[in-house]
Protein backbone atom coordinates (compact mmCIF):
# COMPACT_ATOMS: atom_id res chain seq x y z
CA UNK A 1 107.14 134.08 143.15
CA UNK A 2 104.02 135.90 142.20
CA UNK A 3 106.20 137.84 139.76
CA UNK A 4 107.59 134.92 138.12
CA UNK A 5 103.63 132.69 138.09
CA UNK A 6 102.84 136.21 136.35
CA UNK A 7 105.57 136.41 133.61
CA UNK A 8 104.99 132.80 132.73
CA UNK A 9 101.19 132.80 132.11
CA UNK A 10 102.28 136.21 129.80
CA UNK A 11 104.62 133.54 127.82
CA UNK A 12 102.01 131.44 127.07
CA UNK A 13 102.99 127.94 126.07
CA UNK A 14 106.52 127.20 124.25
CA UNK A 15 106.76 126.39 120.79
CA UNK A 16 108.78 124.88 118.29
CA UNK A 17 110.69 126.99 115.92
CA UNK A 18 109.81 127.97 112.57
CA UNK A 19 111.35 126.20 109.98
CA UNK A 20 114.62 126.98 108.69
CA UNK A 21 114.00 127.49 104.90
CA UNK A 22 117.12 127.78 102.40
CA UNK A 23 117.60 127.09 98.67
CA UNK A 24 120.48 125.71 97.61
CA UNK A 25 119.21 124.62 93.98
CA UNK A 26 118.04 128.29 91.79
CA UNK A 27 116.93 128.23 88.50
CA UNK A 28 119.33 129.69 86.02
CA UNK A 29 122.44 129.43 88.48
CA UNK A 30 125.33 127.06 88.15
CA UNK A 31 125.06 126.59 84.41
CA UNK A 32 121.88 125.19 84.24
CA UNK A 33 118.47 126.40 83.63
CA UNK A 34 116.32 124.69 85.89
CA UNK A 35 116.78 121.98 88.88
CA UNK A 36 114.15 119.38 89.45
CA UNK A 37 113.43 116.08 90.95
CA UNK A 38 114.58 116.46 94.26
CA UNK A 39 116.52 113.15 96.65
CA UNK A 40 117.72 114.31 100.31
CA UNK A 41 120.04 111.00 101.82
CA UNK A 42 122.28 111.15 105.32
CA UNK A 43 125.29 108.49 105.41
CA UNK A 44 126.21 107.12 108.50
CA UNK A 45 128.80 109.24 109.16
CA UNK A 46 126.84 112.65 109.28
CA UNK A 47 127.00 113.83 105.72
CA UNK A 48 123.90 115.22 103.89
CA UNK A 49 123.53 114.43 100.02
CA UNK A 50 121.29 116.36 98.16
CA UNK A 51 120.54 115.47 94.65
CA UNK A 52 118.53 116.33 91.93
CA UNK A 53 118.92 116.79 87.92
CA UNK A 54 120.31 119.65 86.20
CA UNK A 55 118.53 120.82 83.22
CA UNK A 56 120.28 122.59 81.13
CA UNK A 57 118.50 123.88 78.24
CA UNK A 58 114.75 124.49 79.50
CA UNK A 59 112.44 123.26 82.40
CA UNK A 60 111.18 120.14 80.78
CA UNK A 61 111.87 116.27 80.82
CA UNK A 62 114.03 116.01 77.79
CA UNK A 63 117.20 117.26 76.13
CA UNK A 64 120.71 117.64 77.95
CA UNK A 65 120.27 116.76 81.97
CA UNK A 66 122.69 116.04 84.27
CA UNK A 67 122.79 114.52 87.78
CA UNK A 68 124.07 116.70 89.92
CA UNK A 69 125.00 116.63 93.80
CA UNK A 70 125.81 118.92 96.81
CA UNK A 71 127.19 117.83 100.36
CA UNK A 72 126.75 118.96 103.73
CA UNK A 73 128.71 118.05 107.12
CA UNK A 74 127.20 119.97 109.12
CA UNK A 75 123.68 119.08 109.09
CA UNK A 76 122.66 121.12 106.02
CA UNK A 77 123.84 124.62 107.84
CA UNK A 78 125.91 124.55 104.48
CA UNK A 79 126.20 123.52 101.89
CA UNK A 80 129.39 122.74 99.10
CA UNK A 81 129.12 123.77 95.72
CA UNK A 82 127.19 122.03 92.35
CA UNK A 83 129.26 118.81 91.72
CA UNK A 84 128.24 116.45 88.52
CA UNK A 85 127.70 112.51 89.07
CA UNK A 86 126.68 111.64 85.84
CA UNK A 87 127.29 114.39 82.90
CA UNK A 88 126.44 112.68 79.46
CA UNK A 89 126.56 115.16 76.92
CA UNK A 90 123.56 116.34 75.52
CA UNK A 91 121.89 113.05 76.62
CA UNK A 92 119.26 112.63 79.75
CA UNK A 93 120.21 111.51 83.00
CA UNK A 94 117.92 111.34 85.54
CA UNK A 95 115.69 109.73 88.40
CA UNK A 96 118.39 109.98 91.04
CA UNK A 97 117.29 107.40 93.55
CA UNK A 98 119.71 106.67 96.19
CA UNK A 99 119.81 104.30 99.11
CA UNK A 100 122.36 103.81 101.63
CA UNK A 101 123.77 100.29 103.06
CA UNK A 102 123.76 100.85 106.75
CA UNK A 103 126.36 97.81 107.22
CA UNK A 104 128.78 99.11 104.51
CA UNK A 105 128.60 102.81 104.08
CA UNK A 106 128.02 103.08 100.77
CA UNK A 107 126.02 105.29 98.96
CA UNK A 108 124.00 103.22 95.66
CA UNK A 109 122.50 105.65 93.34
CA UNK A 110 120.08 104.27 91.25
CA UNK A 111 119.82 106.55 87.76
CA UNK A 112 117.92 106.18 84.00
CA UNK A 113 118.89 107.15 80.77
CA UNK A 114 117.85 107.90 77.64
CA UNK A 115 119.47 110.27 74.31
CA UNK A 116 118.70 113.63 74.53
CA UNK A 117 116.34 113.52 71.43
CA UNK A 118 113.84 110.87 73.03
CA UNK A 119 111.32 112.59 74.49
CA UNK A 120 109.11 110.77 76.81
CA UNK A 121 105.78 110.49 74.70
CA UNK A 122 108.21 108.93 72.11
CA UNK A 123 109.82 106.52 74.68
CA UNK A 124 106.06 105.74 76.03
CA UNK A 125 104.84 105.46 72.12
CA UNK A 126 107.65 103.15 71.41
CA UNK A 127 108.75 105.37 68.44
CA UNK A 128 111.96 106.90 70.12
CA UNK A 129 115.52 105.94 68.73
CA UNK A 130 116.71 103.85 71.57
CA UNK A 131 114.95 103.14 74.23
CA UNK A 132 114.40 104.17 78.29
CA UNK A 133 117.54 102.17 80.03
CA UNK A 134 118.24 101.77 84.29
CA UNK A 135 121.88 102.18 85.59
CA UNK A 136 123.60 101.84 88.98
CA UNK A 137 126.94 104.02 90.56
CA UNK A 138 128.49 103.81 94.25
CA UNK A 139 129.83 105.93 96.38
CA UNK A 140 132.60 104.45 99.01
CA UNK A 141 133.37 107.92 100.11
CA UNK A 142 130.09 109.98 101.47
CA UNK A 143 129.62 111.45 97.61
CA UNK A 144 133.12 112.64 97.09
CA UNK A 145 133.92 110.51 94.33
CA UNK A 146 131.51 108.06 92.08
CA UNK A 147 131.99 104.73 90.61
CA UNK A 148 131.31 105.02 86.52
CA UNK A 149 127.70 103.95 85.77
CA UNK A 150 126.71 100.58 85.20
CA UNK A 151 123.83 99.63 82.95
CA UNK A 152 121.06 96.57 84.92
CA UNK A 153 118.50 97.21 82.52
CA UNK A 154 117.65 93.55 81.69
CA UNK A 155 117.69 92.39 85.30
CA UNK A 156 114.99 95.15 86.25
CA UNK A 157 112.98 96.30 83.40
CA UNK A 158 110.98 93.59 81.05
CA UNK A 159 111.09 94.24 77.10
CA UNK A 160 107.75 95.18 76.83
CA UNK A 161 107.82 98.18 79.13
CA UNK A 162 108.87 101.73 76.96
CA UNK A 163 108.77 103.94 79.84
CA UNK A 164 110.58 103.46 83.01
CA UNK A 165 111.52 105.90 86.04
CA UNK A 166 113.44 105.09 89.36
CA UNK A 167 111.91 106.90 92.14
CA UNK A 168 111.79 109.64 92.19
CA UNK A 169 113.06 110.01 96.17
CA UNK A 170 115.09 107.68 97.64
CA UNK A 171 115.44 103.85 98.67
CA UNK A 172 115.03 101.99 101.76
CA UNK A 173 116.77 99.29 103.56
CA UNK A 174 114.83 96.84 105.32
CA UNK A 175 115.91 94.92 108.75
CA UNK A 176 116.44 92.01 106.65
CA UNK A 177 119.16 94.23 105.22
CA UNK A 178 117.13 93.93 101.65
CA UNK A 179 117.58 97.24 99.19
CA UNK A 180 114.48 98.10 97.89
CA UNK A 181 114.21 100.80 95.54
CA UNK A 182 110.37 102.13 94.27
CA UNK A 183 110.05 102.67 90.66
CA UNK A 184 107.38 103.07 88.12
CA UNK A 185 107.01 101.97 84.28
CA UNK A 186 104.55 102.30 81.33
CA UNK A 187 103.85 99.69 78.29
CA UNK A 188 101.18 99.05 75.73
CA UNK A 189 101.71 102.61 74.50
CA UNK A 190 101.38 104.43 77.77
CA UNK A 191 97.92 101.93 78.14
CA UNK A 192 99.51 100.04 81.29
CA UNK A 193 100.81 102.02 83.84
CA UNK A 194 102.17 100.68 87.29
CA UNK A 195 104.75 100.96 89.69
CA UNK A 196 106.82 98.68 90.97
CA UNK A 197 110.25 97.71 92.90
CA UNK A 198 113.66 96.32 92.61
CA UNK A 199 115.93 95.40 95.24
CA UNK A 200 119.25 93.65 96.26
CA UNK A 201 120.40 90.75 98.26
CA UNK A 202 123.35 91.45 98.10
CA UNK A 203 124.83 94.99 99.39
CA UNK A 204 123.95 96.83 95.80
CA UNK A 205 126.25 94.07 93.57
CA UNK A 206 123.29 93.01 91.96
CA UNK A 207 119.33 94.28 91.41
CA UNK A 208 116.61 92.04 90.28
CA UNK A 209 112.49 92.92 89.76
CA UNK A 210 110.42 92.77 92.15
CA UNK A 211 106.28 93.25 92.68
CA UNK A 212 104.21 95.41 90.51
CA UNK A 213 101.24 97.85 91.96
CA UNK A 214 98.67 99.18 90.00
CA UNK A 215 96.91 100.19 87.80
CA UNK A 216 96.94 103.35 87.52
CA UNK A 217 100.02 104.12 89.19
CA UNK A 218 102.92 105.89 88.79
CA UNK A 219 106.06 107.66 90.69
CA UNK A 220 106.16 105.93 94.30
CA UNK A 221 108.04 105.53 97.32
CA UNK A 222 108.15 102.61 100.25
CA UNK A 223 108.29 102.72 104.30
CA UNK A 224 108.86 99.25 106.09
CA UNK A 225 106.08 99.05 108.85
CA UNK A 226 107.33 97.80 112.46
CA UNK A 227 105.56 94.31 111.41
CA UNK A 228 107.95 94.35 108.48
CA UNK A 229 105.21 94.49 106.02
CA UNK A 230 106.51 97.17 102.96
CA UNK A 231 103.66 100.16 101.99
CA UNK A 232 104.16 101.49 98.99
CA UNK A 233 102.84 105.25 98.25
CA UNK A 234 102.02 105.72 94.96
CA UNK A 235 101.42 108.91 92.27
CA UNK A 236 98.21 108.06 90.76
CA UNK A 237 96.12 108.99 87.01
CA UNK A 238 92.89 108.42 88.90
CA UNK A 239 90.63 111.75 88.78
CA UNK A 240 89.96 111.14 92.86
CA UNK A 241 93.29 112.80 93.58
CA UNK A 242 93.90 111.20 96.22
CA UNK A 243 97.61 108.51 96.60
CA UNK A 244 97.24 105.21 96.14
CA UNK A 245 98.55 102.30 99.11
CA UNK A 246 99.61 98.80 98.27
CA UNK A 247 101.60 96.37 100.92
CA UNK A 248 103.81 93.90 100.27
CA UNK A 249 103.92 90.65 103.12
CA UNK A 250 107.45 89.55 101.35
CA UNK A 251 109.99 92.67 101.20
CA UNK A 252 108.28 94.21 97.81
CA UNK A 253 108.62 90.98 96.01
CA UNK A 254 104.78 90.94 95.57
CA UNK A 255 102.31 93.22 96.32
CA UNK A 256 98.85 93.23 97.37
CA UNK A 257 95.89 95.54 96.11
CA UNK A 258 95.69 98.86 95.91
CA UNK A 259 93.45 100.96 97.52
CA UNK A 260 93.14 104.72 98.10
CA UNK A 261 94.24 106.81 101.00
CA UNK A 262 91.07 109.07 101.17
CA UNK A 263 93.04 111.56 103.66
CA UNK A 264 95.84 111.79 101.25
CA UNK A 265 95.17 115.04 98.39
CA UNK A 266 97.23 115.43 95.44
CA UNK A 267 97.78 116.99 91.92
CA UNK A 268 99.38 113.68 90.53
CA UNK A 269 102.19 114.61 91.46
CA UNK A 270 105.38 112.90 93.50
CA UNK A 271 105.29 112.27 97.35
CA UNK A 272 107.74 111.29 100.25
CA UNK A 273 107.50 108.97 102.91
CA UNK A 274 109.44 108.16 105.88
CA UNK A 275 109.81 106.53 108.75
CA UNK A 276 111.52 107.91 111.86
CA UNK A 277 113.70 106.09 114.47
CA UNK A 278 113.14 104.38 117.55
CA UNK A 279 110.06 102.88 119.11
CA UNK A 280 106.97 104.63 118.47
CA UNK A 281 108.66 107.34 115.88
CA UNK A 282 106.12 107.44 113.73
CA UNK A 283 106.08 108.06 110.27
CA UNK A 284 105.92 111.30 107.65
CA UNK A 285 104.30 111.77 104.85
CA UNK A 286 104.77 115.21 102.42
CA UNK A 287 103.40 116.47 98.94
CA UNK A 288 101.57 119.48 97.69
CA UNK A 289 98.41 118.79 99.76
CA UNK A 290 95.81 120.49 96.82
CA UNK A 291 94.27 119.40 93.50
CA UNK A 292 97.58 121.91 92.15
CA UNK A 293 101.15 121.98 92.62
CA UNK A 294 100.96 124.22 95.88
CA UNK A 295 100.69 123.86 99.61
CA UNK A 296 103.80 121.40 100.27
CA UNK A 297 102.74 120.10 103.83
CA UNK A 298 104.37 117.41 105.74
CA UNK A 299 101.68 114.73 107.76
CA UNK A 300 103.00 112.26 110.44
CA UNK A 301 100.86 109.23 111.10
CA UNK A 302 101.14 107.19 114.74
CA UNK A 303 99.61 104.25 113.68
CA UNK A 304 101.87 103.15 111.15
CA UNK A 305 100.29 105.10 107.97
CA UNK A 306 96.92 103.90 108.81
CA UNK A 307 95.56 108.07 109.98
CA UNK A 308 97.16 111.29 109.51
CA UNK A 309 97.28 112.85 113.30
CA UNK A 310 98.93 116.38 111.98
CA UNK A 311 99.77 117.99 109.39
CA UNK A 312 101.96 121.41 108.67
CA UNK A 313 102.47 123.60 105.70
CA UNK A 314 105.85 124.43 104.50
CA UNK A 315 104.79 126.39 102.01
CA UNK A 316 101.35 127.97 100.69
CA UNK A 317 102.58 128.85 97.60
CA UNK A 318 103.66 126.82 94.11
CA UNK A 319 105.26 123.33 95.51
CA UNK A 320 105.92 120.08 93.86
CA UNK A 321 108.79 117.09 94.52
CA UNK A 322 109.93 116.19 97.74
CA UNK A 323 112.23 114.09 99.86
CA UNK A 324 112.25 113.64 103.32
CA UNK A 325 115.12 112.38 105.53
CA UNK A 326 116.33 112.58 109.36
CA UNK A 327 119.23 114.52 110.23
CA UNK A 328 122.16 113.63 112.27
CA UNK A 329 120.85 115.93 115.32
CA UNK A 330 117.25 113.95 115.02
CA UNK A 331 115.51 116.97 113.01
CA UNK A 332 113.81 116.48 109.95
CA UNK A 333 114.79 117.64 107.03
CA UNK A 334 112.76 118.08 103.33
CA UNK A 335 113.89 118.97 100.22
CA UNK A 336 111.65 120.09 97.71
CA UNK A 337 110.70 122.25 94.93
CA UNK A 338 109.15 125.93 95.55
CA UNK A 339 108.70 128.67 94.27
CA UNK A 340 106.54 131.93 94.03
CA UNK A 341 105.22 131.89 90.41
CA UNK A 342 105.95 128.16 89.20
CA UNK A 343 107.57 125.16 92.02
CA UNK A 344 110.44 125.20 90.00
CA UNK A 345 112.35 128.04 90.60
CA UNK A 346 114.47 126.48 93.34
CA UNK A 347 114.94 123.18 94.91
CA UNK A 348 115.05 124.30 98.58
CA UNK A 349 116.17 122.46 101.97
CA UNK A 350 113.57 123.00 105.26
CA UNK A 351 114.74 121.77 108.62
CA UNK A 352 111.95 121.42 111.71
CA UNK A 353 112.27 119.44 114.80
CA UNK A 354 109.52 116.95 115.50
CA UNK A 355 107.83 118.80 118.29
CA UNK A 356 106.94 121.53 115.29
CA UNK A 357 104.84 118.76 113.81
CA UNK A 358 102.84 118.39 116.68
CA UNK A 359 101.80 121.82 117.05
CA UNK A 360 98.28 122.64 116.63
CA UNK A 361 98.29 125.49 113.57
């Protein structure tokens, strides 16, 4: 017995494992030069979708990018090969935002698009060729196979607004059974800039527009509280670095002011939020915690996004977009872009259990 009393105080406590780190997006592979803009969904029956867009000419925002998918159905162990939704020449596709309807199964995907020539400061300016449209595919099939997109610009997007992004992340359902997915725009010549929802009543037929949060906002994402209230955690211009909060008391259809989450760092740059299952779950929060695109750490809050209890690094070096879901055996999982020199070398997928989140560094 004395043996045994001995060996265990020579354990010391148990922890958590590390997390399990793999990319499965790298720069330069697959026929395209450079993955960004990372969205990490599970379906109801198990299977992982990670997607993201496919640049193919160079690392930036314009020119020939594709959507582009891979599946998992075994938890992200592995993973199947680079398969294109939405492939539209040398035109840009991109924003994937998806969101899954719990009663139905399938698999929205919220996209934009605009020609391959139309760079974003002309599309802000209001000097680019055609202008910044929103689309909509489905999935009945857990990502094997993809409706052809269809174009909702004038139900979501007014005609004064140039610039317009969905997500970047993913969507939510609420209990009411409500599709909300976050989004940002521009207008006035990149003067007004705010983010803002749309949603559907109606199992992803149709989308409308919902509330608008701002100023000063940009690329968001949403979290229904357990009172049913909707936060919305938003990219911000402001030289405070630090996310901007708005709620909404109606399912995103309005949204109050905006105020600053003074625990919550950042480069401007895109964030994740999530909440996790069952009574008491809590809820996650990850971006590159730093004034630069570095330090991706993941925070979970216990009182519904009001403090920050913990927070763990995933990576010290160059990090930028992320996307948190839960996996089908209850760990999390967080796709995101890393690298060693620059984030964007790949788009890599992290699993951790929760109990690794509430170890003390």
């Amino acid at each position: 017995m004395l043996r045994l009393l001995l060996l265990l105080l020579l354990a010391g406590p148990a922890f958590a494992a590390d997390p399990v780190q793999t990319p499965i997006f790298v720069a330069g592979q697959d026929g395209y030069n450079t993955f960004r803009i990372p969205a990490l969904i599970v379906t109801p029956k198990g299977t992982v979708l990670a997607f993201c867009e496919g640049r193919k000419a160079g690392r930036g925002d314009a020119g020939n990018i594709d959507i582009v998918l891979k599946r998992s159905t075994d938890g992200g162990k592995t993973w199947g090969r680079v398969e294109p939704v939405w492939d539209d020449g040398d035109n840009t596709c991109g924003n994937p935002s998806p969101v899954v309807d719990a009663k139905t199964g399938t698999v929205w995907l919220l996209l934009t698009h605009n020609l391959g020539t139309d760079t974003e400061s002309k599309i802000i300016a209001g000097t680019s060729q055609r202008g910044r449209t929103v689309w909509v595919t489905r999935s009945d099939d857990d990502g094997v196979t993809w409706a052809k997109p269809t174009e909702i610009t004038k139900d979501v997007k007014k005609p004064e607004w140039t610039w317009y992004a969905t997500g970047p992340g993913v969507g939510i359902q609420l209990k009411s059974g409500r599709l909300l997915i976050p989004c940002d725009y521009k207008a006035d010549k990149g003067k007004v800039r705010e983010s803002h929802t749309i949603y559907s009543d109606d199992g992803g037929k149709t989308w409308q527009l919902g509330g608008i949060a701002g100023p000063d906002a940009n690329e968001c994402q949403a979290v229904e509280l357990a009172d049913g209230t909707v936060l919305l955690n938003m990219r911000t211009y402001r030289t405070t670095n630090r996310r901007l909060v708005a709620i909404s008391k109606d399912g995103g259809q309005t949204f109050g002011p905006t105020v600053e989450d003074a625990t919550l760092i950042e480069p401007a740059c895109q964030g994740s939020i999530l909440r996790l299952p069952g009574a008491g779950g809590g809820i996650l929060f990850s971006n590159p915690a730093s004034k630069k695109r570095e330090k991706l750490t993941v925070r979970l809050s216990t009182d519904e996004a009001k403090t920050w209890a913990s927070a763990k690094e995933l990576h010290a070096g160059p990090a930028a977009y992320s996307c948190l879901t839960v996996l089908p055996n209850g760990d999390i999982g967080c796709l995101y872009e890393r690298g060693e020199k620059n984030p964007y070398e790949t788009i890599t997928f992290a699993t951790f259990p929760r109990s690794w989140l509430a170890e003390k560094p």
